[in-house]
C-alpha atoms as a PDB file:
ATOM      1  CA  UNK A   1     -38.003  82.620  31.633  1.00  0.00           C
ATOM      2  CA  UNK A   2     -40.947  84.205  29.479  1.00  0.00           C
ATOM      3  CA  UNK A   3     -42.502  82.011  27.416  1.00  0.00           C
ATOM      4  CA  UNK A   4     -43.356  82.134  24.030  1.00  0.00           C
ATOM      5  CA  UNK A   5     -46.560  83.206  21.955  1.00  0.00           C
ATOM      6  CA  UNK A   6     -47.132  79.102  20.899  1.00  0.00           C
ATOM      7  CA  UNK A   7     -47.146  78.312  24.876  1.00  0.00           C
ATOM      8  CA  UNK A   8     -50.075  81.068  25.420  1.00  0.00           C
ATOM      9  CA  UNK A   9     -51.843  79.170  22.097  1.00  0.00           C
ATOM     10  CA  UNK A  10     -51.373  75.967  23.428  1.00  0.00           C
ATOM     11  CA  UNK A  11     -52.374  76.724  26.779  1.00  0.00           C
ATOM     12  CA  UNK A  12     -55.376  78.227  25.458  1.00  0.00           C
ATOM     13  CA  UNK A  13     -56.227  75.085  23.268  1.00  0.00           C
ATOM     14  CA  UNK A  14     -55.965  72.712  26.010  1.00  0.00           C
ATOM     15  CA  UNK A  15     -58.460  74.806  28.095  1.00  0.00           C
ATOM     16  CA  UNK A  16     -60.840  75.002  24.930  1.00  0.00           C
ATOM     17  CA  UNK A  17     -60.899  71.511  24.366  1.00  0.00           C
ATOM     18  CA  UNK A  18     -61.927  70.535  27.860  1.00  0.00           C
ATOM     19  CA  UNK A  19     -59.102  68.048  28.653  1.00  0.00           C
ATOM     20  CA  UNK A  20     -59.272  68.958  32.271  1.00  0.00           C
ATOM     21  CA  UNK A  21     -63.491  68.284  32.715  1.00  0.00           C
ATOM     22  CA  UNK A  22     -63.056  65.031  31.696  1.00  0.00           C
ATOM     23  CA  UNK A  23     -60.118  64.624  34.183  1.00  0.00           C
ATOM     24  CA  UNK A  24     -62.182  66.060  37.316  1.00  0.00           C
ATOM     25  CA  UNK A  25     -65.005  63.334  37.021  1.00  0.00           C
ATOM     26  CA  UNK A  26     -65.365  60.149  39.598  1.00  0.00           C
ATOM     27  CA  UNK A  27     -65.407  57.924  38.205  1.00  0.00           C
ATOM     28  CA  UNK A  28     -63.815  58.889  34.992  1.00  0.00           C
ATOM     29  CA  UNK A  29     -65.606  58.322  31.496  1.00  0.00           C
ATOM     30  CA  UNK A  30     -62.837  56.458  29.968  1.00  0.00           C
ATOM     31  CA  UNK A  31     -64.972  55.359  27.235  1.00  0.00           C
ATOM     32  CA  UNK A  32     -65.256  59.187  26.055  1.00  0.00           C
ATOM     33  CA  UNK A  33     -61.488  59.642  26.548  1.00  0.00           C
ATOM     34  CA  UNK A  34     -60.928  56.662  24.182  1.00  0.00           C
ATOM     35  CA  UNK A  35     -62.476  58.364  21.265  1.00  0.00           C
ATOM     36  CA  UNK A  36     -59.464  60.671  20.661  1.00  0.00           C
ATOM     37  CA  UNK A  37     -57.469  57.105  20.734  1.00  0.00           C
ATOM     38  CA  UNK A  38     -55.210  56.236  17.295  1.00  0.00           C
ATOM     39  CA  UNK A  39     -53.852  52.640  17.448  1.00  0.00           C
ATOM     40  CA  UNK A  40     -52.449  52.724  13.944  1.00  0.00           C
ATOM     41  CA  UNK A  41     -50.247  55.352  12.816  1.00  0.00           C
ATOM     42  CA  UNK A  42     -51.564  58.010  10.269  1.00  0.00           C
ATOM     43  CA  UNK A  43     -50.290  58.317   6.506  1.00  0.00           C
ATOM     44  CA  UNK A  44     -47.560  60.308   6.562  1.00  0.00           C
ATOM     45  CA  UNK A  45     -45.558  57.984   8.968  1.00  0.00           C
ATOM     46  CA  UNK A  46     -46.626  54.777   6.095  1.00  0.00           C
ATOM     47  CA  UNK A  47     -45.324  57.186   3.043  1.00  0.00           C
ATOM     48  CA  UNK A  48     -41.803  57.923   5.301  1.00  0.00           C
ATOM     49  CA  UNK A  49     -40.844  55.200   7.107  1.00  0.00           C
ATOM     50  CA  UNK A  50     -40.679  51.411   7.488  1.00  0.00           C
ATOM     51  CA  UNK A  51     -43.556  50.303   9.208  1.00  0.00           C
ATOM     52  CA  UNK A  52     -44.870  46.876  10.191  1.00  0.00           C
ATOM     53  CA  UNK A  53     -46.634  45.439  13.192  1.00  0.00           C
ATOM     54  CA  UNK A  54     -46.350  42.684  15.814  1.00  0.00           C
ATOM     55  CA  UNK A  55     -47.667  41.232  19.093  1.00  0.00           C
ATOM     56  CA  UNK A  56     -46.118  40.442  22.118  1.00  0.00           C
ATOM     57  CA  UNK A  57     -48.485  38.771  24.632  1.00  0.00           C
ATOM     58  CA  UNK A  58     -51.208  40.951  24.705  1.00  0.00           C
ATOM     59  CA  UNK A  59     -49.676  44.313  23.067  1.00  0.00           C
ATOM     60  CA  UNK A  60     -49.829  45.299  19.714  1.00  0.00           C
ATOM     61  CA  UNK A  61     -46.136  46.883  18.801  1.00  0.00           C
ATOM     62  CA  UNK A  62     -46.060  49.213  15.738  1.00  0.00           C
ATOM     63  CA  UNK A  63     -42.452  49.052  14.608  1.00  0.00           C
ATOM     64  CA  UNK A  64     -41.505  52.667  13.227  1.00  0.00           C
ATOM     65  CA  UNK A  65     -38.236  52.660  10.993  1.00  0.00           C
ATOM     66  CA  UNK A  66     -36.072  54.829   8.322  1.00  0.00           C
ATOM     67  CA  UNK A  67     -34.170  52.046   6.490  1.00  0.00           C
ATOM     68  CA  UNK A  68     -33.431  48.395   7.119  1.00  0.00           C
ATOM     69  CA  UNK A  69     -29.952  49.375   8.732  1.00  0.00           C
ATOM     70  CA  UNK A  70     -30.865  50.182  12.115  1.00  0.00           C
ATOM     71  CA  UNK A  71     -28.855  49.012  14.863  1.00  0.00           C
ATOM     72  CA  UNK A  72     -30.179  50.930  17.522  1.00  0.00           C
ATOM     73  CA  UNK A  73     -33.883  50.648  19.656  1.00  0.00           C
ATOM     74  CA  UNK A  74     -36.149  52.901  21.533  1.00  0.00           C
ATOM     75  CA  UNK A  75     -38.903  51.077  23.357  1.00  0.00           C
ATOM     76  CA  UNK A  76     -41.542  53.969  23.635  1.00  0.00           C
ATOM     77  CA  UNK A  77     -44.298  53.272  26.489  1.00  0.00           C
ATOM     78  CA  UNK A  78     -46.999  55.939  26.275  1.00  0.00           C
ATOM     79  CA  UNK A  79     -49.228  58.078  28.258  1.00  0.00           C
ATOM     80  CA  UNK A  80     -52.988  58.040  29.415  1.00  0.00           C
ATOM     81  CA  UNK A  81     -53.673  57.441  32.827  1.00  0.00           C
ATOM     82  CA  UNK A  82     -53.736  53.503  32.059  1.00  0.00           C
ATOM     83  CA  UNK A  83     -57.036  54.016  30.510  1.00  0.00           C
ATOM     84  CA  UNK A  84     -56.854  55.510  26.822  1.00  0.00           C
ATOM     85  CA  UNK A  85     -53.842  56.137  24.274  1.00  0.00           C
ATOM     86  CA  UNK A  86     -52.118  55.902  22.343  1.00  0.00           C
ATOM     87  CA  UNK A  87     -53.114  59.328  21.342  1.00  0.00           C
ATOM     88  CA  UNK A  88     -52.077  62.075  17.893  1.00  0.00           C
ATOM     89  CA  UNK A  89     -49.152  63.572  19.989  1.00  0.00           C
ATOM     90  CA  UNK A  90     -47.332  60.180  20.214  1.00  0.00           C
ATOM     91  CA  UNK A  91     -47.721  59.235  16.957  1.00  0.00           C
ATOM     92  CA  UNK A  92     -45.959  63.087  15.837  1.00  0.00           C
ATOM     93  CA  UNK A  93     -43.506  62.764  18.069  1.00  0.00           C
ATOM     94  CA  UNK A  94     -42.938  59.046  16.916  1.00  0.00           C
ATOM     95  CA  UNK A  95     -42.470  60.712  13.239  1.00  0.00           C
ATOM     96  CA  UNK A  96     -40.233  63.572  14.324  1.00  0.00           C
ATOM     97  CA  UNK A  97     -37.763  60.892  16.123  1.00  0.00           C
ATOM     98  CA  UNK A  98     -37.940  58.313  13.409  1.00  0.00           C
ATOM     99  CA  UNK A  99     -37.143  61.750  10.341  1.00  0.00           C
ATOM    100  CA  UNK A 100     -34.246  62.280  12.852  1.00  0.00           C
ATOM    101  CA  UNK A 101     -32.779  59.432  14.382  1.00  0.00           C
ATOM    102  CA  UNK A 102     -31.464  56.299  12.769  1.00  0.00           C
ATOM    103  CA  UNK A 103     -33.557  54.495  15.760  1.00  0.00           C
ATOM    104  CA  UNK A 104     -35.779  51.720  15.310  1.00  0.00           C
ATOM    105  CA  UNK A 105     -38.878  52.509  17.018  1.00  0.00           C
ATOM    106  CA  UNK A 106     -41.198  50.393  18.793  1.00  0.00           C
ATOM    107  CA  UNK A 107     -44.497  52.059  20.321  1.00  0.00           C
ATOM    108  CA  UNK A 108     -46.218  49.918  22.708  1.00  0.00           C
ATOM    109  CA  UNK A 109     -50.227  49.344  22.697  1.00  0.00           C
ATOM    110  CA  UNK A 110     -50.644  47.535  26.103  1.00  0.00           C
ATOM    111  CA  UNK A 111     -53.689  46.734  27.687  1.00  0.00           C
ATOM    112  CA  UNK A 112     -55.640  49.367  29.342  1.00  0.00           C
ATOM    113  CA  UNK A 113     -57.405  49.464  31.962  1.00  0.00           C
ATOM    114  CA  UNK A 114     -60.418  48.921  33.781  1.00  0.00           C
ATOM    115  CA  UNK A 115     -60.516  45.802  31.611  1.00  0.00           C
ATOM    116  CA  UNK A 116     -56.756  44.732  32.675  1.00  0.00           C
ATOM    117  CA  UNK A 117     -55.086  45.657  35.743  1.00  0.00           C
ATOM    118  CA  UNK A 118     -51.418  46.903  36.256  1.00  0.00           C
ATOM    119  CA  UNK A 119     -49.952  43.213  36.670  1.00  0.00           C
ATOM    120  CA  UNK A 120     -51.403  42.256  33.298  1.00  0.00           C
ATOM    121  CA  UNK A 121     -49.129  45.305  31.885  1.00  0.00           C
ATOM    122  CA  UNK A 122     -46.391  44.942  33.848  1.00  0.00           C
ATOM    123  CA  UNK A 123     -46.137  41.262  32.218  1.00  0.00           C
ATOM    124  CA  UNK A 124     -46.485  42.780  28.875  1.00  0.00           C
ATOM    125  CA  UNK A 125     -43.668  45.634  29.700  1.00  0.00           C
ATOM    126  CA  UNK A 126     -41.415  42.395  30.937  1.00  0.00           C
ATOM    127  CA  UNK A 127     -41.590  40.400  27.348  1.00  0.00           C
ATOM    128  CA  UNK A 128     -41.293  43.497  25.120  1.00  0.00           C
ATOM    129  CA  UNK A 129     -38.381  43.968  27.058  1.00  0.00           C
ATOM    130  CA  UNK A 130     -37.117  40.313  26.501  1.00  0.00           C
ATOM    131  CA  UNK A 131     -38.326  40.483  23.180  1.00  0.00           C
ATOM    132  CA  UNK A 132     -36.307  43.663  22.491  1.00  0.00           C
ATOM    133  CA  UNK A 133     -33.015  41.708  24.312  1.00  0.00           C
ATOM    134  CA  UNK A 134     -33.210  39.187  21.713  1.00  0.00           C
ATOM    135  CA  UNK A 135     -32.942  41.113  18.750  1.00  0.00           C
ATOM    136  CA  UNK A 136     -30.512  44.251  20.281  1.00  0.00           C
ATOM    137  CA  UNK A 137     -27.623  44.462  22.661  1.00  0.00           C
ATOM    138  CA  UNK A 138     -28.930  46.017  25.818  1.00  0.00           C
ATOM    139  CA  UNK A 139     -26.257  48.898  25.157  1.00  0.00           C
ATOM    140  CA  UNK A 140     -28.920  49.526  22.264  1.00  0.00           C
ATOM    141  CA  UNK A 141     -32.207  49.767  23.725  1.00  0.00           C
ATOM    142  CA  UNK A 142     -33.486  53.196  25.569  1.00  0.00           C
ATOM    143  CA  UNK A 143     -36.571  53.365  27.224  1.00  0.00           C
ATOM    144  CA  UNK A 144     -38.923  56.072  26.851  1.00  0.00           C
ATOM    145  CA  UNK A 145     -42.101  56.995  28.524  1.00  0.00           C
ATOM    146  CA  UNK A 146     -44.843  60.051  29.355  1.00  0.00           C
ATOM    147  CA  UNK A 147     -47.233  60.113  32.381  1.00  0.00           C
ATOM    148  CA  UNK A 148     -47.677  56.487  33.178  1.00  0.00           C
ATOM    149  CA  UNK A 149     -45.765  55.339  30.136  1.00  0.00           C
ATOM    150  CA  UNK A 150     -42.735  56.929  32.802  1.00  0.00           C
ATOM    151  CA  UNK A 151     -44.461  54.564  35.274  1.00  0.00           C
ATOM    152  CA  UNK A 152     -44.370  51.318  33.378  1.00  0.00           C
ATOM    153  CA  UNK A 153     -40.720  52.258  32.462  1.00  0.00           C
ATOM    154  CA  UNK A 154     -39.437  53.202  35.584  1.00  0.00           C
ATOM    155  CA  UNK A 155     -41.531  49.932  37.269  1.00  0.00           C
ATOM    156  CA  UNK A 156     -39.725  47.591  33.998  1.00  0.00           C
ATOM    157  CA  UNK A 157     -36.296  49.469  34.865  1.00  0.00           C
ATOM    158  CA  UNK A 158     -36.575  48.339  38.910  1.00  0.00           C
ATOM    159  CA  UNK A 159     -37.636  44.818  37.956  1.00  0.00           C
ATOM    160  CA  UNK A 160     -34.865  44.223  35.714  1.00  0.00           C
ATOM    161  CA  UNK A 161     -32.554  45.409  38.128  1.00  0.00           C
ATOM    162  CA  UNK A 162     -34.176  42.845  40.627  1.00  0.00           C
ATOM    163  CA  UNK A 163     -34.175  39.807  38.440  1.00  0.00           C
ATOM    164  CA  UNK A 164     -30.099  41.129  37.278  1.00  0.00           C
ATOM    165  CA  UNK A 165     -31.494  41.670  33.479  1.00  0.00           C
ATOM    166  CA  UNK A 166     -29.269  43.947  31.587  1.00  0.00           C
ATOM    167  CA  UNK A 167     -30.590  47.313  31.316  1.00  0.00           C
ATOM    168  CA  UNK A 168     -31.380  49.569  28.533  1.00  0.00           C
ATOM    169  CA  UNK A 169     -28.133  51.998  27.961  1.00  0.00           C
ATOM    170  CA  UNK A 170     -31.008  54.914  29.183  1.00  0.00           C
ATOM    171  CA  UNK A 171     -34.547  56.242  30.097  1.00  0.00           C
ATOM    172  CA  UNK A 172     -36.219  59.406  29.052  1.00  0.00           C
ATOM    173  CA  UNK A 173     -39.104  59.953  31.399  1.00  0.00           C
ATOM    174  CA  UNK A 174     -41.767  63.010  30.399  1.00  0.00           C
ATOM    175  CA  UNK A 175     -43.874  63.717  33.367  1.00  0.00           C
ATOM    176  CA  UNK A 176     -43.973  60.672  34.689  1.00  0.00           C
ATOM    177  CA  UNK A 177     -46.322  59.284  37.316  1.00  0.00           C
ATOM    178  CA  UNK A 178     -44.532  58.151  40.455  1.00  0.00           C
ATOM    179  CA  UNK A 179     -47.438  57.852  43.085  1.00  0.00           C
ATOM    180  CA  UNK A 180     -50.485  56.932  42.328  1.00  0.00           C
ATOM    181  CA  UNK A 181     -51.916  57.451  45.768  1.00  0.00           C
ATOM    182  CA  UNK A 182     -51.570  61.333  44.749  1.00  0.00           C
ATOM    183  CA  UNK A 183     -51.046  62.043  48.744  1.00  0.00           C
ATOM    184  CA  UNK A 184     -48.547  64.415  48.537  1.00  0.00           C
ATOM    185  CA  UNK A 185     -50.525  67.824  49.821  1.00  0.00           C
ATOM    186  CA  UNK A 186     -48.345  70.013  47.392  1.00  0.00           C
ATOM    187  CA  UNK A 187     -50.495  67.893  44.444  1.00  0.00           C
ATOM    188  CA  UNK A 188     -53.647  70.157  45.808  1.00  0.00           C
ATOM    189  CA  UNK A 189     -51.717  73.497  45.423  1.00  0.00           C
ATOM    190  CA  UNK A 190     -50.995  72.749  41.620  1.00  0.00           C
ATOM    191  CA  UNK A 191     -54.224  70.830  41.111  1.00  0.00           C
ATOM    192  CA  UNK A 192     -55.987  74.978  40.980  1.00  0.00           C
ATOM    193  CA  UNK A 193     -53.242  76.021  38.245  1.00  0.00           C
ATOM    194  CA  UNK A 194     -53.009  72.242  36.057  1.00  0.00           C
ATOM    195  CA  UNK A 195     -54.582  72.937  32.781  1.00  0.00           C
ATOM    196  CA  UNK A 196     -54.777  69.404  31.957  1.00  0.00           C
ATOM    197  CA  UNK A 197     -54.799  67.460  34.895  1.00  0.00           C
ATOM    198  CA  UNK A 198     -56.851  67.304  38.197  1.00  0.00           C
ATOM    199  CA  UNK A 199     -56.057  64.522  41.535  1.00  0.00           C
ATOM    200  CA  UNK A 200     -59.864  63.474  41.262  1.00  0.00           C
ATOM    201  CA  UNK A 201     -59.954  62.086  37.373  1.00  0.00           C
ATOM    202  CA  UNK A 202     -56.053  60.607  37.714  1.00  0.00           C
ATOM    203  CA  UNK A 203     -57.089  59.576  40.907  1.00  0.00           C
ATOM    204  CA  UNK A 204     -60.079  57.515  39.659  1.00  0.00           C
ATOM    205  CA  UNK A 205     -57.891  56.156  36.425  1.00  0.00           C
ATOM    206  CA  UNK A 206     -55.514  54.751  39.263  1.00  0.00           C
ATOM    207  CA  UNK A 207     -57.701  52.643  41.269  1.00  0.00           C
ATOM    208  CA  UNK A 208     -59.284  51.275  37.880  1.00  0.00           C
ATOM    209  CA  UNK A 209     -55.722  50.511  36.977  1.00  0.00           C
ATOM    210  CA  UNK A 210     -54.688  49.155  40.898  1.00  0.00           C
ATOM    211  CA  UNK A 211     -54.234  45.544  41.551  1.00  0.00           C
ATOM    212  CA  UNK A 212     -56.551  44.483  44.544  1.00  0.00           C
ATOM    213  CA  UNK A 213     -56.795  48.391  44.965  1.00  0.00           C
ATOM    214  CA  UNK A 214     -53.180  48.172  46.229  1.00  0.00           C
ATOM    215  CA  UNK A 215     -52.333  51.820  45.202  1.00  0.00           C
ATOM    216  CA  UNK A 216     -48.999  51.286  46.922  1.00  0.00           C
ATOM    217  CA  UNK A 217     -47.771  48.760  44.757  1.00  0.00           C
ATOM    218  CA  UNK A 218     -44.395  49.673  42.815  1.00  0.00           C
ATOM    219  CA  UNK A 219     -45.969  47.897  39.774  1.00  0.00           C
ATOM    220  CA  UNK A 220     -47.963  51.407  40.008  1.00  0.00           C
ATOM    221  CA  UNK A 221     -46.523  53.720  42.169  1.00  0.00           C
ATOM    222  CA  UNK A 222     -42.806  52.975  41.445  1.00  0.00           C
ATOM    223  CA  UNK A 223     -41.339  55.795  44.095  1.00  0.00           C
ATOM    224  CA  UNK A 224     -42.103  52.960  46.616  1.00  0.00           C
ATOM    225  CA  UNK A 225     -39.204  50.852  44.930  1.00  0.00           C
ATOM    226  CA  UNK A 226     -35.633  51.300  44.656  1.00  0.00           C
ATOM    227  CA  UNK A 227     -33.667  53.462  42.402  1.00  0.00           C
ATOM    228  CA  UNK A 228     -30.014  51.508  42.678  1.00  0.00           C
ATOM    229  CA  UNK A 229     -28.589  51.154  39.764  1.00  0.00           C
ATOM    230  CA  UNK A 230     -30.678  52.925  37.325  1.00  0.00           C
ATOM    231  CA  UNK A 231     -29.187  53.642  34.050  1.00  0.00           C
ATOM    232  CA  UNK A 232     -28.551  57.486  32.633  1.00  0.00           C
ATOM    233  CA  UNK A 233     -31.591  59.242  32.913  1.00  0.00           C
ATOM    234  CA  UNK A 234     -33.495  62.269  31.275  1.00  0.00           C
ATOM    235  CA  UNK A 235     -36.314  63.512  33.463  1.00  0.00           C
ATOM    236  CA  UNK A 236     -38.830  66.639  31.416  1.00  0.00           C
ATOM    237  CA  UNK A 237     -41.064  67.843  34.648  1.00  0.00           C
ATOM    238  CA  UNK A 238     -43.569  70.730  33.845  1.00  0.00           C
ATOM    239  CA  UNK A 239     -43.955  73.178  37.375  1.00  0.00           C
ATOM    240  CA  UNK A 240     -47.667  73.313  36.389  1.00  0.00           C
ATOM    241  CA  UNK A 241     -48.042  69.778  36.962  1.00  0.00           C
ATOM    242  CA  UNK A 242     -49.855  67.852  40.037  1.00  0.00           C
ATOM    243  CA  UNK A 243     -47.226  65.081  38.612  1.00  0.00           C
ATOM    244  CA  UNK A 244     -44.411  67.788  39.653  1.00  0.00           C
ATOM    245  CA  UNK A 245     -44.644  67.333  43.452  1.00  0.00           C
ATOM    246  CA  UNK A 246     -43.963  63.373  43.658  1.00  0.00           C
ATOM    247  CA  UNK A 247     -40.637  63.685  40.893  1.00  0.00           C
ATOM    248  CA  UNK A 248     -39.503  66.227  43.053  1.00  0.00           C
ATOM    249  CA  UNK A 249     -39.303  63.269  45.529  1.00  0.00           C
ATOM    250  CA  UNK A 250     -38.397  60.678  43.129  1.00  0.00           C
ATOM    251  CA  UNK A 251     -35.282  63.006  42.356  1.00  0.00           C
ATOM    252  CA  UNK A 252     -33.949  62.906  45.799  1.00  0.00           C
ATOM    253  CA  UNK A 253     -33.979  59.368  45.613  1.00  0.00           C
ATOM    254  CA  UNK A 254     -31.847  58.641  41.990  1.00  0.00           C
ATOM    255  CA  UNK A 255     -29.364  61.416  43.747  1.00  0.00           C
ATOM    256  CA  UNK A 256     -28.853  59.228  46.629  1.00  0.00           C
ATOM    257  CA  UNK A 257     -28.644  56.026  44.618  1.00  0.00           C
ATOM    258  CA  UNK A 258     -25.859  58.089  42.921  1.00  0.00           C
ATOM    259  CA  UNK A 259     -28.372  57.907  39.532  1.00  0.00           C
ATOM    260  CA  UNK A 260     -26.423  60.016  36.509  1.00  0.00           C
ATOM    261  CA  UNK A 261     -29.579  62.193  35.957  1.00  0.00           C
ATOM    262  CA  UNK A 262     -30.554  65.111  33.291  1.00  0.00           C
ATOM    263  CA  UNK A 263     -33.619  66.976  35.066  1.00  0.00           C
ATOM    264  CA  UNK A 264     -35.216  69.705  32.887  1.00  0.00           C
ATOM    265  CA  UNK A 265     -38.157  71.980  34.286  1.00  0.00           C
ATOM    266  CA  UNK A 266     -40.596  73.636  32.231  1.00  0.00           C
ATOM    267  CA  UNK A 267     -41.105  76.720  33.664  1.00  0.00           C
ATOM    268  CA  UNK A 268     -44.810  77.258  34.307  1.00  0.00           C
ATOM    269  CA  UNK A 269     -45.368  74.440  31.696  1.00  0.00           C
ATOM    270  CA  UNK A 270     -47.991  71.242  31.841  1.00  0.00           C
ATOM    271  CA  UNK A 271     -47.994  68.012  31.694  1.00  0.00           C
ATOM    272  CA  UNK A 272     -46.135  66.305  29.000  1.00  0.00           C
ATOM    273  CA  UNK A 273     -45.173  69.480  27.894  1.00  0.00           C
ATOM    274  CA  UNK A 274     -42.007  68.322  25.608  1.00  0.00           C
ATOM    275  CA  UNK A 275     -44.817  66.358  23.485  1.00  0.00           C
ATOM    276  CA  UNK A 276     -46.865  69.371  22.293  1.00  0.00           C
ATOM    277  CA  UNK A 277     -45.727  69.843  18.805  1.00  0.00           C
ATOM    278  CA  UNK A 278     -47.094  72.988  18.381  1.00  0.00           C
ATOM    279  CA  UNK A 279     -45.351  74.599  21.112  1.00  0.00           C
ATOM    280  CA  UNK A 280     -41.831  76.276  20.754  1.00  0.00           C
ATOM    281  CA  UNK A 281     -40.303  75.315  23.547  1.00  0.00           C
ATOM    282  CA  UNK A 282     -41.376  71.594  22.912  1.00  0.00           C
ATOM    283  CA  UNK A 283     -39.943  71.263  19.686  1.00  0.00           C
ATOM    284  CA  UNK A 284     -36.577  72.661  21.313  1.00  0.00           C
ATOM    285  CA  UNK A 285     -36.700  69.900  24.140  1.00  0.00           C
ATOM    286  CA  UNK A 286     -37.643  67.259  21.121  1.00  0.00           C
ATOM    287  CA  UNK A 287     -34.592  68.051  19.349  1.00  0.00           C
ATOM    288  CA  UNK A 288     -31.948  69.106  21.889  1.00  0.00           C
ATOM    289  CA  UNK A 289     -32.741  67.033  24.877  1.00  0.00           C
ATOM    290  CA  UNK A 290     -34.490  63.892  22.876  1.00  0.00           C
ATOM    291  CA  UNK A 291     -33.292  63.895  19.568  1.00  0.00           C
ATOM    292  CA  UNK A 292     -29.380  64.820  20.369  1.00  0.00           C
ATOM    293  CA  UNK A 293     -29.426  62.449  23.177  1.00  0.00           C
ATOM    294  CA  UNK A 294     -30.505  59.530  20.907  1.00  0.00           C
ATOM    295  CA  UNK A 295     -28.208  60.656  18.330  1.00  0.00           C
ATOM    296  CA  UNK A 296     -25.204  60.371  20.756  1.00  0.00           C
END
């Protein structure tokens, strides 16, 4: 499928700003990363919406709202190799779903790392959950998560089955992270044509994250765990991706646990594609595959 003049511009941006340098470094400069960070949302979503915020444990929750009369929850875990975020493209997209959706919205600040280490958010991830079960049915609640925001969800999802916790009614994933050993020897063969991403930096942002540098952990690399009984989920992979290899994988799995799965490829498109505003073919996947699904 040819792609359209905003993916050539947003390619092209990505590559100007440097995103990938900073992800090619050993260790990476996480502290230089963090600049781009916004933990409170900008103006525009104050002037539209109903905003307020809250803590659970250790993570600051900015609740994201049209009107009062909202029955409905989305739990969004972000992005940023455990080390930075939440970052401008979360908060749009947060906007663009809250303008669209009658969805209370709940955007999750949990701790980062190298100062906490995946158990610390996994504990967080468990009480937002509880937290959300106490104020909405679980036939209410969908999870949503990019790069290892799809990690903590998919990790939350496999622990709640576990501990027999009802489970969100579904779970949009967008490029998640499913191995955060990064073995898989296809990762090298996209790691020459990832405009974002290289295995070094996300490497390096792992083992900060890593409990006991236990890399194999499903707290962290959830395609280690089981996939029974998973709800309905939408999976957004981008072929230009060194995430791409290890979903490919994870796939296989939710088939054989008989998973009811959505997959959609970007062709030739990066990481977190579906949350590049400026790009046409992410605001179609926003509004057909995101949007319309919430909206269902």
């Amino acid at each position: 499928m040819k792609q359209s003049l905003t993916y050539y511009i947003t390619i092209f941006i990505i590559k100007l700003i440097g995103i990938k340098k900073y992800f090619s470094k050993d260790p990476i400069n996480f502290k230089k990363l963090r600049k781009r960070d916004i933990h409170h949302p900008h103006n525009t979503i104050f002037k539209n919406n109903l905003v307020r915020t809250f803590r659970v444990l250790n993570t600051p929750i900015t609740e994201v709202k049209r009107n009062k009369i909202s029955k409905n929850l989305l739990i969004f875990i972000h992005g940023g190799a455990f080390i930075l975020g939440p970052s401008k493209h979360h908060w749009d997209t947060i906007e663009e779903i809250a303008k669209q959706t009658n969805h209370t919205i709940w955007i999750c600040d949990y701790p980062k790392a190298p100062e906490s280490k995946i158990s610390v958010m996994s504990e967080n991830m468990d009480l937002v959950y509880n937290t959300a079960l106490c104020k909405f049915p679980s036939n209410q609640i969908s999870l949503m998560g990019d790069s290892v925001g799809g990690t903590l969800a998919i990790a939350l999802t496999q622990r709640l089955v576990h501990r027999k916790v009802k489970l969100p009614i579904r779970m949009m994933l967008i490029s998640p992270v499913m191995d955060a050993t990064l073995s898989n020897p296809q990762i090298g063969v996209i790691d020459k044509i990832d405009v974002m991403l290289s295995k070094k930096g996300l490497y390096s942002a792992m083992k900060m994250c890593a409990e006991n540098n236990d890399l194999k952990n499903v707290m962290i690399s959830p395609i280690n765990g089981s996939f029974d009984q998973f709800p309905n989920t939408i999976l957004f992979l981008g072929e230009n991706d060194i995430t791409y290899p290890d979903q490919q994988l994870v796939i296989q799995k939710l088939i054989k646990a008989s998973v009811n799965i959505e997959v959609i490829v970007g062709n030739k498109m990066p990481h977190i594609w579906p949350l590049l505003p400026f790009m046409k073919e992410a605001k179609i996947a926003l509004k057909e595959k995101i949007i319309d699904r919430l909206n269902s």
